[in-house]
C-alpha atoms as a PDB file:
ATOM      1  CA  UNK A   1       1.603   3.860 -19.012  1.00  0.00           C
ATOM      2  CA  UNK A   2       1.784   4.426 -15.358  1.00  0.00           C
ATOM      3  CA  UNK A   3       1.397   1.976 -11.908  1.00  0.00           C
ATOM      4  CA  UNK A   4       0.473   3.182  -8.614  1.00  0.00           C
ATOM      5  CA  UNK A   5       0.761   1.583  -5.379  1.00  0.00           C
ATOM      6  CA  UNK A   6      -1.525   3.875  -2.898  1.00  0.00           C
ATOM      7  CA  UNK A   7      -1.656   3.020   0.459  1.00  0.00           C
ATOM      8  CA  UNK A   8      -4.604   3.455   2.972  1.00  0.00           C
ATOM      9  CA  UNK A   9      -4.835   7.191   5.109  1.00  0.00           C
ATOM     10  CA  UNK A  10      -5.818   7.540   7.865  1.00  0.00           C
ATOM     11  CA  UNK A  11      -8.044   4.426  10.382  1.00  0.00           C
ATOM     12  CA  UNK A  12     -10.101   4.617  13.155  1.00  0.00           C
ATOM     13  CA  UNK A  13      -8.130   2.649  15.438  1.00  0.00           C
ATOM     14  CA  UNK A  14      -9.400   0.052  18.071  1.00  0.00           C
ATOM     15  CA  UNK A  15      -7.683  -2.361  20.188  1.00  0.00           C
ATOM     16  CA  UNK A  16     -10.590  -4.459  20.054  1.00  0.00           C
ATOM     17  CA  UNK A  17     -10.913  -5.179  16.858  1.00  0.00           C
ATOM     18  CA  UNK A  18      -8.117  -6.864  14.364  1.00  0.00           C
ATOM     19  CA  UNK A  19      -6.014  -4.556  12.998  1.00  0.00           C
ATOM     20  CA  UNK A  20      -7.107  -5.965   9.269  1.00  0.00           C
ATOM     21  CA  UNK A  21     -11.089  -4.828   9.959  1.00  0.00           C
ATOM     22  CA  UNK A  22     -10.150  -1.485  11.087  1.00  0.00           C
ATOM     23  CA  UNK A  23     -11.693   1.300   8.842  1.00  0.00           C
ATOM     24  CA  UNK A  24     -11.282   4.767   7.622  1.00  0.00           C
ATOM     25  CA  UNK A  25     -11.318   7.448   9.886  1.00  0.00           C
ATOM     26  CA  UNK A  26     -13.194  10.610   8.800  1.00  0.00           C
ATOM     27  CA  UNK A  27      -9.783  12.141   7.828  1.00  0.00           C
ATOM     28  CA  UNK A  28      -8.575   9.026   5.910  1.00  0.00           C
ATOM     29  CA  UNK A  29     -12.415   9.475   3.869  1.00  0.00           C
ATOM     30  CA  UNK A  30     -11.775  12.642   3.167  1.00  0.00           C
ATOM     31  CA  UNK A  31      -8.566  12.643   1.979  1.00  0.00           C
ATOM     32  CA  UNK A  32      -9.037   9.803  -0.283  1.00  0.00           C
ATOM     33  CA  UNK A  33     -12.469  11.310  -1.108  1.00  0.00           C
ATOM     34  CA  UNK A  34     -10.045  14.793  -2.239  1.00  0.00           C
ATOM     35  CA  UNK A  35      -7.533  12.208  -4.427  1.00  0.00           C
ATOM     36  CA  UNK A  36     -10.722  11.043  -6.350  1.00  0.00           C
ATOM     37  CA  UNK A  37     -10.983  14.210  -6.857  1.00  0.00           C
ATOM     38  CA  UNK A  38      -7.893  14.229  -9.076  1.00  0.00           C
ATOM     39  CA  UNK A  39      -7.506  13.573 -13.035  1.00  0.00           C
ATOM     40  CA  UNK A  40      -5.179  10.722 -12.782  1.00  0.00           C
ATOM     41  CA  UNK A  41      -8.075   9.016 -10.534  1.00  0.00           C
ATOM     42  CA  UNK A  42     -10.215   9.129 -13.658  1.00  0.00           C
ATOM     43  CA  UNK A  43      -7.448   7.638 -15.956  1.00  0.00           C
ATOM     44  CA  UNK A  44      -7.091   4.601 -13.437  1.00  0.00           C
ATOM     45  CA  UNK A  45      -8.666   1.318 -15.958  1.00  0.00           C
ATOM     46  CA  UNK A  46      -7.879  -1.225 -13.026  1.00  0.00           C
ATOM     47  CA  UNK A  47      -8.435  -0.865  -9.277  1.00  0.00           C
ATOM     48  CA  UNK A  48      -6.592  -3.888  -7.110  1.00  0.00           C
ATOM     49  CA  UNK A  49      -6.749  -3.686  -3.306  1.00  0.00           C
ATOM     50  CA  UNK A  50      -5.660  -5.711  -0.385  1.00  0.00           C
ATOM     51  CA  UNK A  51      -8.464  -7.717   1.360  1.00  0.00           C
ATOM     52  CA  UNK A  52      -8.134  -5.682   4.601  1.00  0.00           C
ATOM     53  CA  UNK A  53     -11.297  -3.302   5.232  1.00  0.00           C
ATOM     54  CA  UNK A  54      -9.109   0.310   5.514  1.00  0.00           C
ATOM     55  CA  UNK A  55      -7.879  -0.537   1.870  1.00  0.00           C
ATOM     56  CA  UNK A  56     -11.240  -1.862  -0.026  1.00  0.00           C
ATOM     57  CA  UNK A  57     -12.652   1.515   1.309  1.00  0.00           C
ATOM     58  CA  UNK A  58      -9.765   3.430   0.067  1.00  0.00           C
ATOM     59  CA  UNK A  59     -10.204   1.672  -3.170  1.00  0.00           C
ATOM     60  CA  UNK A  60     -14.496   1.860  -3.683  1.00  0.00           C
ATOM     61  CA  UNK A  61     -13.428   5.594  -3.200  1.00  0.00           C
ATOM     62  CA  UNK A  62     -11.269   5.613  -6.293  1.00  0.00           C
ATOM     63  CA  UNK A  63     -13.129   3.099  -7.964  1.00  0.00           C
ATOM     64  CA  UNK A  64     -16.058   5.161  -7.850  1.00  0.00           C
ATOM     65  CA  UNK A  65     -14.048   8.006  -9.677  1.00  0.00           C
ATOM     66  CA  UNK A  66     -12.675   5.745 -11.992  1.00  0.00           C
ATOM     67  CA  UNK A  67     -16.246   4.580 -13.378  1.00  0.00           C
ATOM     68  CA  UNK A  68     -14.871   0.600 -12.519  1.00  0.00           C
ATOM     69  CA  UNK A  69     -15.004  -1.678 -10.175  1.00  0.00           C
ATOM     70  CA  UNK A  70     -11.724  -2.730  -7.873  1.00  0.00           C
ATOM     71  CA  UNK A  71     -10.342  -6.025  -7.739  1.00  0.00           C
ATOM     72  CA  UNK A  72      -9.011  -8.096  -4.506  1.00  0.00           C
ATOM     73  CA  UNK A  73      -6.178 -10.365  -4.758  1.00  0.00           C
ATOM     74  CA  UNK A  74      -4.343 -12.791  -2.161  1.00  0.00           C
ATOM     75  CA  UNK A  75      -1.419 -11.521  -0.929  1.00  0.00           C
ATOM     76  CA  UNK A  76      -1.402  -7.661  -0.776  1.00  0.00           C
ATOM     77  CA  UNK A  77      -2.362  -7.623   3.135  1.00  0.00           C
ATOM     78  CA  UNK A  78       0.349  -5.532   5.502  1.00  0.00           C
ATOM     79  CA  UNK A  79       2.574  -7.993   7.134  1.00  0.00           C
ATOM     80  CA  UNK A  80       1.532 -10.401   9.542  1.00  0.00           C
ATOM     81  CA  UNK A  81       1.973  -8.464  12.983  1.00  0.00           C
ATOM     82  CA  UNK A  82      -1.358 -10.684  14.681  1.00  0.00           C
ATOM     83  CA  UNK A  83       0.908 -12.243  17.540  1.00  0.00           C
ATOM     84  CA  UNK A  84       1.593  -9.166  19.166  1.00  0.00           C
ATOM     85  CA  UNK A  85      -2.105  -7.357  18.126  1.00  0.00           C
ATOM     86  CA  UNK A  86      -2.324  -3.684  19.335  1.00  0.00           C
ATOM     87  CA  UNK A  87       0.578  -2.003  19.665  1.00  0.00           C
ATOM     88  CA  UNK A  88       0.687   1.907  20.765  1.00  0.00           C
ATOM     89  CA  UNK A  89       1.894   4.267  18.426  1.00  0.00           C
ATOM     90  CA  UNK A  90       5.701   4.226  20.235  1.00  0.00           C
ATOM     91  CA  UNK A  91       5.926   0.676  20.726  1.00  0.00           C
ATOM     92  CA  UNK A  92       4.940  -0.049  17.214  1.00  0.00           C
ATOM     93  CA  UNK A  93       6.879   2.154  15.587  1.00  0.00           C
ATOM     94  CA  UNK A  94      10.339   0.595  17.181  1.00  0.00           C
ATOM     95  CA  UNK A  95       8.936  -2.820  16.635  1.00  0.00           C
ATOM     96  CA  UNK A  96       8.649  -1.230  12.900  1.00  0.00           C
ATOM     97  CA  UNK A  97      12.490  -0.057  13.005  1.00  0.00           C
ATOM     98  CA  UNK A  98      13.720  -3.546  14.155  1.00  0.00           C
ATOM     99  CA  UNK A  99      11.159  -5.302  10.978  1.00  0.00           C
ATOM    100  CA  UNK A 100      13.015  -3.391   8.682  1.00  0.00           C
ATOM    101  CA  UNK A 101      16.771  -3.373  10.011  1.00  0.00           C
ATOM    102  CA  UNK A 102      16.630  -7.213  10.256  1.00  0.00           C
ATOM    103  CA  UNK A 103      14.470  -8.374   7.196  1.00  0.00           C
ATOM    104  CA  UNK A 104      15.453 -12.097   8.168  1.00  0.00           C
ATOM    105  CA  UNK A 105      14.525 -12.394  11.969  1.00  0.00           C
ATOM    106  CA  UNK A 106      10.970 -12.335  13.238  1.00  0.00           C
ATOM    107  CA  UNK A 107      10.118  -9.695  15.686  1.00  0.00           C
ATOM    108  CA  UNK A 108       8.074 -11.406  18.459  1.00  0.00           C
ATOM    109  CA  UNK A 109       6.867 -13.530  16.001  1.00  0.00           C
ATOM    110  CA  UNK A 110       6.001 -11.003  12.979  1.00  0.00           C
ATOM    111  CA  UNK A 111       6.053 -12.266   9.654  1.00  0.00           C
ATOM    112  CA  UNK A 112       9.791 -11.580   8.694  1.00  0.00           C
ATOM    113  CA  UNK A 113      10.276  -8.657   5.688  1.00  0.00           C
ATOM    114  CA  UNK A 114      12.226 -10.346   3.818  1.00  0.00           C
ATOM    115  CA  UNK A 115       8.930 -13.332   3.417  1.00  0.00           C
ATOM    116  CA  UNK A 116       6.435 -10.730   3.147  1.00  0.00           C
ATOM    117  CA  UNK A 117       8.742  -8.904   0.275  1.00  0.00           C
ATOM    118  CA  UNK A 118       8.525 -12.318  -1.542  1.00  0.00           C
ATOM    119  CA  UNK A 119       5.191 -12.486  -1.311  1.00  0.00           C
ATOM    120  CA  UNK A 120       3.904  -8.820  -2.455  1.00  0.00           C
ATOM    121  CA  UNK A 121       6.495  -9.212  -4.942  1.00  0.00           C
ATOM    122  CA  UNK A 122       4.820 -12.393  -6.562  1.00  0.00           C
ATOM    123  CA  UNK A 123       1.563 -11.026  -5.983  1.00  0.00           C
ATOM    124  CA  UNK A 124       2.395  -7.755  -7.948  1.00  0.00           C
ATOM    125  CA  UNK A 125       4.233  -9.375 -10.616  1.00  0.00           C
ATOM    126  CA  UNK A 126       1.449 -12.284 -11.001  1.00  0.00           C
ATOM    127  CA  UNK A 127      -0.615  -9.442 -11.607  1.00  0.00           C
ATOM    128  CA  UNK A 128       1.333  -7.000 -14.170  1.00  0.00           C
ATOM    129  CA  UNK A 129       2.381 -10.656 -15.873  1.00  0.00           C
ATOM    130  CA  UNK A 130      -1.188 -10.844 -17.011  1.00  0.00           C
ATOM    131  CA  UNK A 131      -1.806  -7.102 -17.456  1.00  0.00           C
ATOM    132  CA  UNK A 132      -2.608  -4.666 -20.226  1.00  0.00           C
ATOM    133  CA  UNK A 133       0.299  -2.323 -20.008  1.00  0.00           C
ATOM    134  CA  UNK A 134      -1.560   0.259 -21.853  1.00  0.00           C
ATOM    135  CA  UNK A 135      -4.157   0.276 -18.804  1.00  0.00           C
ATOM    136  CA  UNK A 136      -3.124   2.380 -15.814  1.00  0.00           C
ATOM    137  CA  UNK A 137      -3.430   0.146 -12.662  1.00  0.00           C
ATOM    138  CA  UNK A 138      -3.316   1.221  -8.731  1.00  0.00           C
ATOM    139  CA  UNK A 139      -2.612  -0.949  -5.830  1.00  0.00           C
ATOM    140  CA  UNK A 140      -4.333  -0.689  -2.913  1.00  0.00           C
ATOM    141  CA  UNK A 141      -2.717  -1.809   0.058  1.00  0.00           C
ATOM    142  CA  UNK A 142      -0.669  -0.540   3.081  1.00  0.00           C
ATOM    143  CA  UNK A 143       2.686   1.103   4.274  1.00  0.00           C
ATOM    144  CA  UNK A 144       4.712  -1.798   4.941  1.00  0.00           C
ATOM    145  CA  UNK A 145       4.715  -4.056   2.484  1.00  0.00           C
ATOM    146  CA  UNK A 146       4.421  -1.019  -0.238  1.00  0.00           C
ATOM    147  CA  UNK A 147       7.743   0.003   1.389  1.00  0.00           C
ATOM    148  CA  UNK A 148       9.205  -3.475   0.852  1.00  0.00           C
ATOM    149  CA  UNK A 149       7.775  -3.566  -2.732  1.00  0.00           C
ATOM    150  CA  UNK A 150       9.425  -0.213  -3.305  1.00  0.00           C
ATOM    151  CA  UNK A 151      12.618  -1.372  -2.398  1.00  0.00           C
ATOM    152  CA  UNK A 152      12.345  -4.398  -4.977  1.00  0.00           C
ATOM    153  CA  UNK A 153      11.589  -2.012  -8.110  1.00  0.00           C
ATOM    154  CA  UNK A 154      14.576   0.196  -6.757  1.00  0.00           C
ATOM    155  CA  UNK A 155      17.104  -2.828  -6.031  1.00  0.00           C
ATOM    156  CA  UNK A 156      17.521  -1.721  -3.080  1.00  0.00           C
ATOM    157  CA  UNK A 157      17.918  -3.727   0.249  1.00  0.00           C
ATOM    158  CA  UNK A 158      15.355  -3.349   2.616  1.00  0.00           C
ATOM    159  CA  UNK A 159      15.538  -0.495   5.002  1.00  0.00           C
ATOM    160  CA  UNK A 160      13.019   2.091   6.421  1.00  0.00           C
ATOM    161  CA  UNK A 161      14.543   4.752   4.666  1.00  0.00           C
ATOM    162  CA  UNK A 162      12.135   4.251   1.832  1.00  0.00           C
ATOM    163  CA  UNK A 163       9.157   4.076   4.035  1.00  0.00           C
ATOM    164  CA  UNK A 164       6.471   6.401   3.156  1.00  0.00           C
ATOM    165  CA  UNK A 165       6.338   9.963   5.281  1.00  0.00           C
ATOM    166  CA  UNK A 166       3.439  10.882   7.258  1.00  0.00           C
ATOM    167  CA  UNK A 167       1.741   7.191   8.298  1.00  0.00           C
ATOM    168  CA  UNK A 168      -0.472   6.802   5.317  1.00  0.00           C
ATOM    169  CA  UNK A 169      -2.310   7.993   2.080  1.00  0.00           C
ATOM    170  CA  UNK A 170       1.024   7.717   0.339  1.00  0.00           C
ATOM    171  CA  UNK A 171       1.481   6.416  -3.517  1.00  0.00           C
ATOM    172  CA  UNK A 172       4.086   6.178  -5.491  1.00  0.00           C
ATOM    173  CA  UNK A 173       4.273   6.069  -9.448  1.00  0.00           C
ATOM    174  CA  UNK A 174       6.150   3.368 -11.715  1.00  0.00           C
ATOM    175  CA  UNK A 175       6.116   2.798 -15.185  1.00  0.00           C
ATOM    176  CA  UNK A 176       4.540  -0.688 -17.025  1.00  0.00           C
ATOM    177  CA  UNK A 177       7.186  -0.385 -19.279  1.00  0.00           C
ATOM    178  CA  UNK A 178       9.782  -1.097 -17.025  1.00  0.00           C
ATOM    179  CA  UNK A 179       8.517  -1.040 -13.608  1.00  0.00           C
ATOM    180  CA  UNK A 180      10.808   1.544 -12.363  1.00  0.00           C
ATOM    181  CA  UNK A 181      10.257   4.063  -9.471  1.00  0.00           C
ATOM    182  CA  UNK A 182       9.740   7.504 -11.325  1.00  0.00           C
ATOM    183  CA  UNK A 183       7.839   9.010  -8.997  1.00  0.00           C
ATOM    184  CA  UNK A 184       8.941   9.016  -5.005  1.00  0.00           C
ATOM    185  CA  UNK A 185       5.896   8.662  -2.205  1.00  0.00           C
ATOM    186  CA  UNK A 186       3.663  11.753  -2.311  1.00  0.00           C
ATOM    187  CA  UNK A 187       0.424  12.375  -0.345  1.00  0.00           C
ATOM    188  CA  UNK A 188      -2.076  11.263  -2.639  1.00  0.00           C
ATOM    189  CA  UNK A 189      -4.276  14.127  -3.258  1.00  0.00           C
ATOM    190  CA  UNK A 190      -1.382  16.067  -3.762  1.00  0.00           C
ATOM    191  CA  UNK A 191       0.113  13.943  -6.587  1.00  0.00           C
ATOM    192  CA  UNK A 192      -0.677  15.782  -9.994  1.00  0.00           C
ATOM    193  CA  UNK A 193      -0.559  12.455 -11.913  1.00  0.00           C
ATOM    194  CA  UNK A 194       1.274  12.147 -15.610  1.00  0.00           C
END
């Protein structure tokens, strides 16, 4: 049986409010509305999503195709960026370059990679520990910590080069079995499933 980790498309994005409230944009609905859309969204028996509000909505979406209810667990939130808040699109992504080229150092006060690796890790493993492995599952969560999980199930160092393309609405597949990578990030409603 198969694992996803999806992460969130598309937000509406506001410098007022904490990056971990932001929502779905109407492009981010409707392309997770078009991946519910999908057969493998139907096959999903277990729905778990980060606690931040652009991932619960990505996951009711699927959810609702599933016929289930999602889960929320500690621990699957993107990494701790709150002490520098906003960032514009240029700024961030450099201070996104320097998280992932030095997974030990802090930038400006970010939770460091290689901490918030150990902690999706756990989180992810806690949950597959305890898990039916006949029961597709999808994760719910967001770009960088996916990236860093990604790089665990490859053993491979962290580095950007496995970041998802594109800024969102990503997944990638891995097996129960063995929890290896077999299936590379793909746009979500694109992926074709099993």
């Amino acid at each position: 049986m198969f694992g996803l980790y999806i992460t969130h498309p598309q937000v509406k994005i506001d410098p007022d409010i904490p990056v971990p409230r932001w929502g779905l944009s109407d492009v981010g609905k409707a392309r997770s509305l078009e991946a519910a859309r999908r057969p493998w969204a139907r096959q999903l028996g277990r729905l778990v999503s980060s606690d931040e509000t652009k991932a619960m909505e990505t996951a009711a979406i699927l959810a609702e195709a599933a016929g289930i209810y999602f889960e929320i667990a500690e621990n699957l939130h993107e990494n701790d960026r709150s002490t520098t808040g906003f960032l514009p699109p240029d700024a961030f992504e450099a201070a996104a370059d320097q998280f992932f080229a030095d997974p030990f150092e802090s930038f400006r006060g970010w939770e460091r990679a290689a901490d918030a690796q150990a902690r999706i890790v756990a989180a992810v493993t806690g949950i597959l520990d305890q898990h039916d492995p006949r029961l597709p599952i999808a994760f719910i969560g967001h770009g960088g910590v996916g990236t860093l999980l990604k790089c665990h199930l490859l053993g491979a160092q962290i580095a950007r080069s496995h970041d998802q393309p594109g800024g969102g609405g990503n997944l990638y597949r891995f097996s129960l079995a063995d929890r290896a990578v077999s299936c590379d990030w793909t746009p979500m409603e694109h992926w074709q499933g099993d």
